[in-house]
Protein backbone atom coordinates (compact mmCIF):
# COMPACT_ATOMS: atom_id res chain seq x y z
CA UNK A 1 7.91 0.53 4.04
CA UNK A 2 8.94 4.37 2.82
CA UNK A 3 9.42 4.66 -0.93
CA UNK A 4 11.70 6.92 -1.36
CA UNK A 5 10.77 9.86 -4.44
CA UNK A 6 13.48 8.43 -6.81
CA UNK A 7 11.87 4.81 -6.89
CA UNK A 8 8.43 6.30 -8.69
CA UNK A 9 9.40 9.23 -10.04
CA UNK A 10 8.86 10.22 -12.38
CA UNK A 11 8.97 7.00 -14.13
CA UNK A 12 6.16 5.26 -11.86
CA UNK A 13 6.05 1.71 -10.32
CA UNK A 14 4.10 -0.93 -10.63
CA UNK A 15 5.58 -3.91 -7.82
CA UNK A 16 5.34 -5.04 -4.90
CA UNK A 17 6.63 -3.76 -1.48
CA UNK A 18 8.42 -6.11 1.36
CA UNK A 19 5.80 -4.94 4.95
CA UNK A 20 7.60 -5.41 7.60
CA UNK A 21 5.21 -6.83 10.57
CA UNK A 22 5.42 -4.65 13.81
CA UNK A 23 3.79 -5.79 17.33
CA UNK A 24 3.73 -8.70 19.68
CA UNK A 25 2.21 -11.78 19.42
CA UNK A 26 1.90 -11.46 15.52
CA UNK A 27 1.14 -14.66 14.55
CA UNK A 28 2.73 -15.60 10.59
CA UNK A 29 4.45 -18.43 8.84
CA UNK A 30 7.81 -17.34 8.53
CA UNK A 31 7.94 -18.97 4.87
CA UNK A 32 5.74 -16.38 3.67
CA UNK A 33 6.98 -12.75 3.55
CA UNK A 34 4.03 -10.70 3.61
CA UNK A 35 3.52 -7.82 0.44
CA UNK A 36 1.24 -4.97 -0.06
CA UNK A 37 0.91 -4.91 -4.38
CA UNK A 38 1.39 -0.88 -5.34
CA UNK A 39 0.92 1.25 -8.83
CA UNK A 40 2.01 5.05 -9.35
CA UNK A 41 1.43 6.74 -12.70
CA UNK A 42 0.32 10.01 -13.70
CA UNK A 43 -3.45 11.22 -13.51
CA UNK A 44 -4.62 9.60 -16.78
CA UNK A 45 -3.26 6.13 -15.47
CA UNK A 46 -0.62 6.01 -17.82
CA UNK A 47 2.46 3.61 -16.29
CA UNK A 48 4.94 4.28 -16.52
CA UNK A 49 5.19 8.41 -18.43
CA UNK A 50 8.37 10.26 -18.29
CA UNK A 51 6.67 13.23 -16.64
CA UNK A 52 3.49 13.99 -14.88
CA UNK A 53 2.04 16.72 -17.13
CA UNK A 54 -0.60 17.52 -14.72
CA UNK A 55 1.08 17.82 -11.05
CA UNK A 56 -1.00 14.98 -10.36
CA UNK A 57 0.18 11.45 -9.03
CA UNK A 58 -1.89 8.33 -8.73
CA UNK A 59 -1.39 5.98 -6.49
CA UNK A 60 -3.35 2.84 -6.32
CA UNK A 61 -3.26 0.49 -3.26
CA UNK A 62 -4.01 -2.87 -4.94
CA UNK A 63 -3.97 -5.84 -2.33
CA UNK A 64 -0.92 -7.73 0.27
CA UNK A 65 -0.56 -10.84 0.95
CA UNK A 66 0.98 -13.41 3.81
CA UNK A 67 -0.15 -10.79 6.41
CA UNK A 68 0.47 -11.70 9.99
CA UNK A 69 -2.30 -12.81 12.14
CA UNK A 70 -2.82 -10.26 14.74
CA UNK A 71 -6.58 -11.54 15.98
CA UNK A 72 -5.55 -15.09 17.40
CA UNK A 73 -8.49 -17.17 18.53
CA UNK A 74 -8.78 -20.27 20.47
CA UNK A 75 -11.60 -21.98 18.09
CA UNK A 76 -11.44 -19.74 15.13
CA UNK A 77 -8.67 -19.33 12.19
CA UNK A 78 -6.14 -16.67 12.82
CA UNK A 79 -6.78 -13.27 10.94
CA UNK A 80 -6.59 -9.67 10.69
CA UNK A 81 -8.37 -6.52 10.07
CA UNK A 82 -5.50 -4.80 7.57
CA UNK A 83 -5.85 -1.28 6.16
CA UNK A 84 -2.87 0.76 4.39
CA UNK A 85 -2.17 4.54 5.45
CA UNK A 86 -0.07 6.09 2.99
CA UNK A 87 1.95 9.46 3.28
CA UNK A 88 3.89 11.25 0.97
CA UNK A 89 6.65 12.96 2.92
CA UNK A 90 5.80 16.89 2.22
CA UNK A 91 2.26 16.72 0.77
CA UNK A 92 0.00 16.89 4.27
CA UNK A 93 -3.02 18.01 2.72
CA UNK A 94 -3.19 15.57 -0.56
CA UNK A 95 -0.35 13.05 -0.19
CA UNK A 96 -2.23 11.16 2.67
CA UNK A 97 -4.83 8.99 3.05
CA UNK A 98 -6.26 5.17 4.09
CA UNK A 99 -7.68 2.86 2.58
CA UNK A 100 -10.71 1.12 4.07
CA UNK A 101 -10.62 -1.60 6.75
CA UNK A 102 -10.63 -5.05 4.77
CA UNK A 103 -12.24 -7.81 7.61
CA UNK A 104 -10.85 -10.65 9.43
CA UNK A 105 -8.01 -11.52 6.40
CA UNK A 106 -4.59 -12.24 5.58
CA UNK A 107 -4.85 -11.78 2.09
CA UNK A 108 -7.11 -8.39 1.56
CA UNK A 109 -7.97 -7.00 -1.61
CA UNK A 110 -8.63 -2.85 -1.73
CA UNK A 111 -8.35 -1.92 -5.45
CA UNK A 112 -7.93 2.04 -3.46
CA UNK A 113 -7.10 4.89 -5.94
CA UNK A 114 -5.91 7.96 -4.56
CA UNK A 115 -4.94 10.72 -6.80
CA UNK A 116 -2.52 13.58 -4.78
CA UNK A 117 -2.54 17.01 -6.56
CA UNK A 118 0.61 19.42 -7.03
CA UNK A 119 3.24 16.58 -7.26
CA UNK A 120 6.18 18.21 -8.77
């Protein structure tokens, strides 16, 4: 899912975001639209702040949920092994990074805080 600038700034966000599954043989309920759980403030965590008085943007990478099954086995429960790589169009030196690998679940929790310097 792309954000685009105008959704989080420079008034933050705090919501969730609609993940779109890519690949074959993804294996999901199609009741349950899978989410990935997002916050943006400023550098002091303050959500949401009119403007970032430091050039600095948080983001925080909280958890998703209803993830597609990508690791199908024939005797074990379906699962994954989800991550989130987030790039901010622009910034290649501070507006990207990954959070780490969360094991063999649909429903990982990261609590990842990233902090990307010279937002303007």
């Amino acid at each position: 899912k792309v954000l685009k600038c105008e959704e989080f700034y420079p008034h933050g966000f705090a919501g969730e975001l609609d993940l779109v599954p890519e690949g074959k043989g993804l294996k999901m309920d199609p009741d349950m639209k899978p989410v990935l759980e997002v916050l943006i403030s400023d550098s002091e965590g303050k959500y949401p702040k009119m403007m970032l008085s430091d050039g600095k943007l948080e983001v925080r990478i909280l958890a998703a949920r209803n993830l597609p099954a990508s690791d199908v086995y024939l005797l074990a429960q379906a699962s994954s092994d989800p991550y989130v790589r987030c790039e901010v169009a622009n910034k290649p030196q501070s507006g990207r990074f990954r959070t780490k690998t969360v094991d063999k679940s649909l429903f990982p929790v990261w609590n990842h805080q990233h902090r990307m310097r010279g937002y303007e």
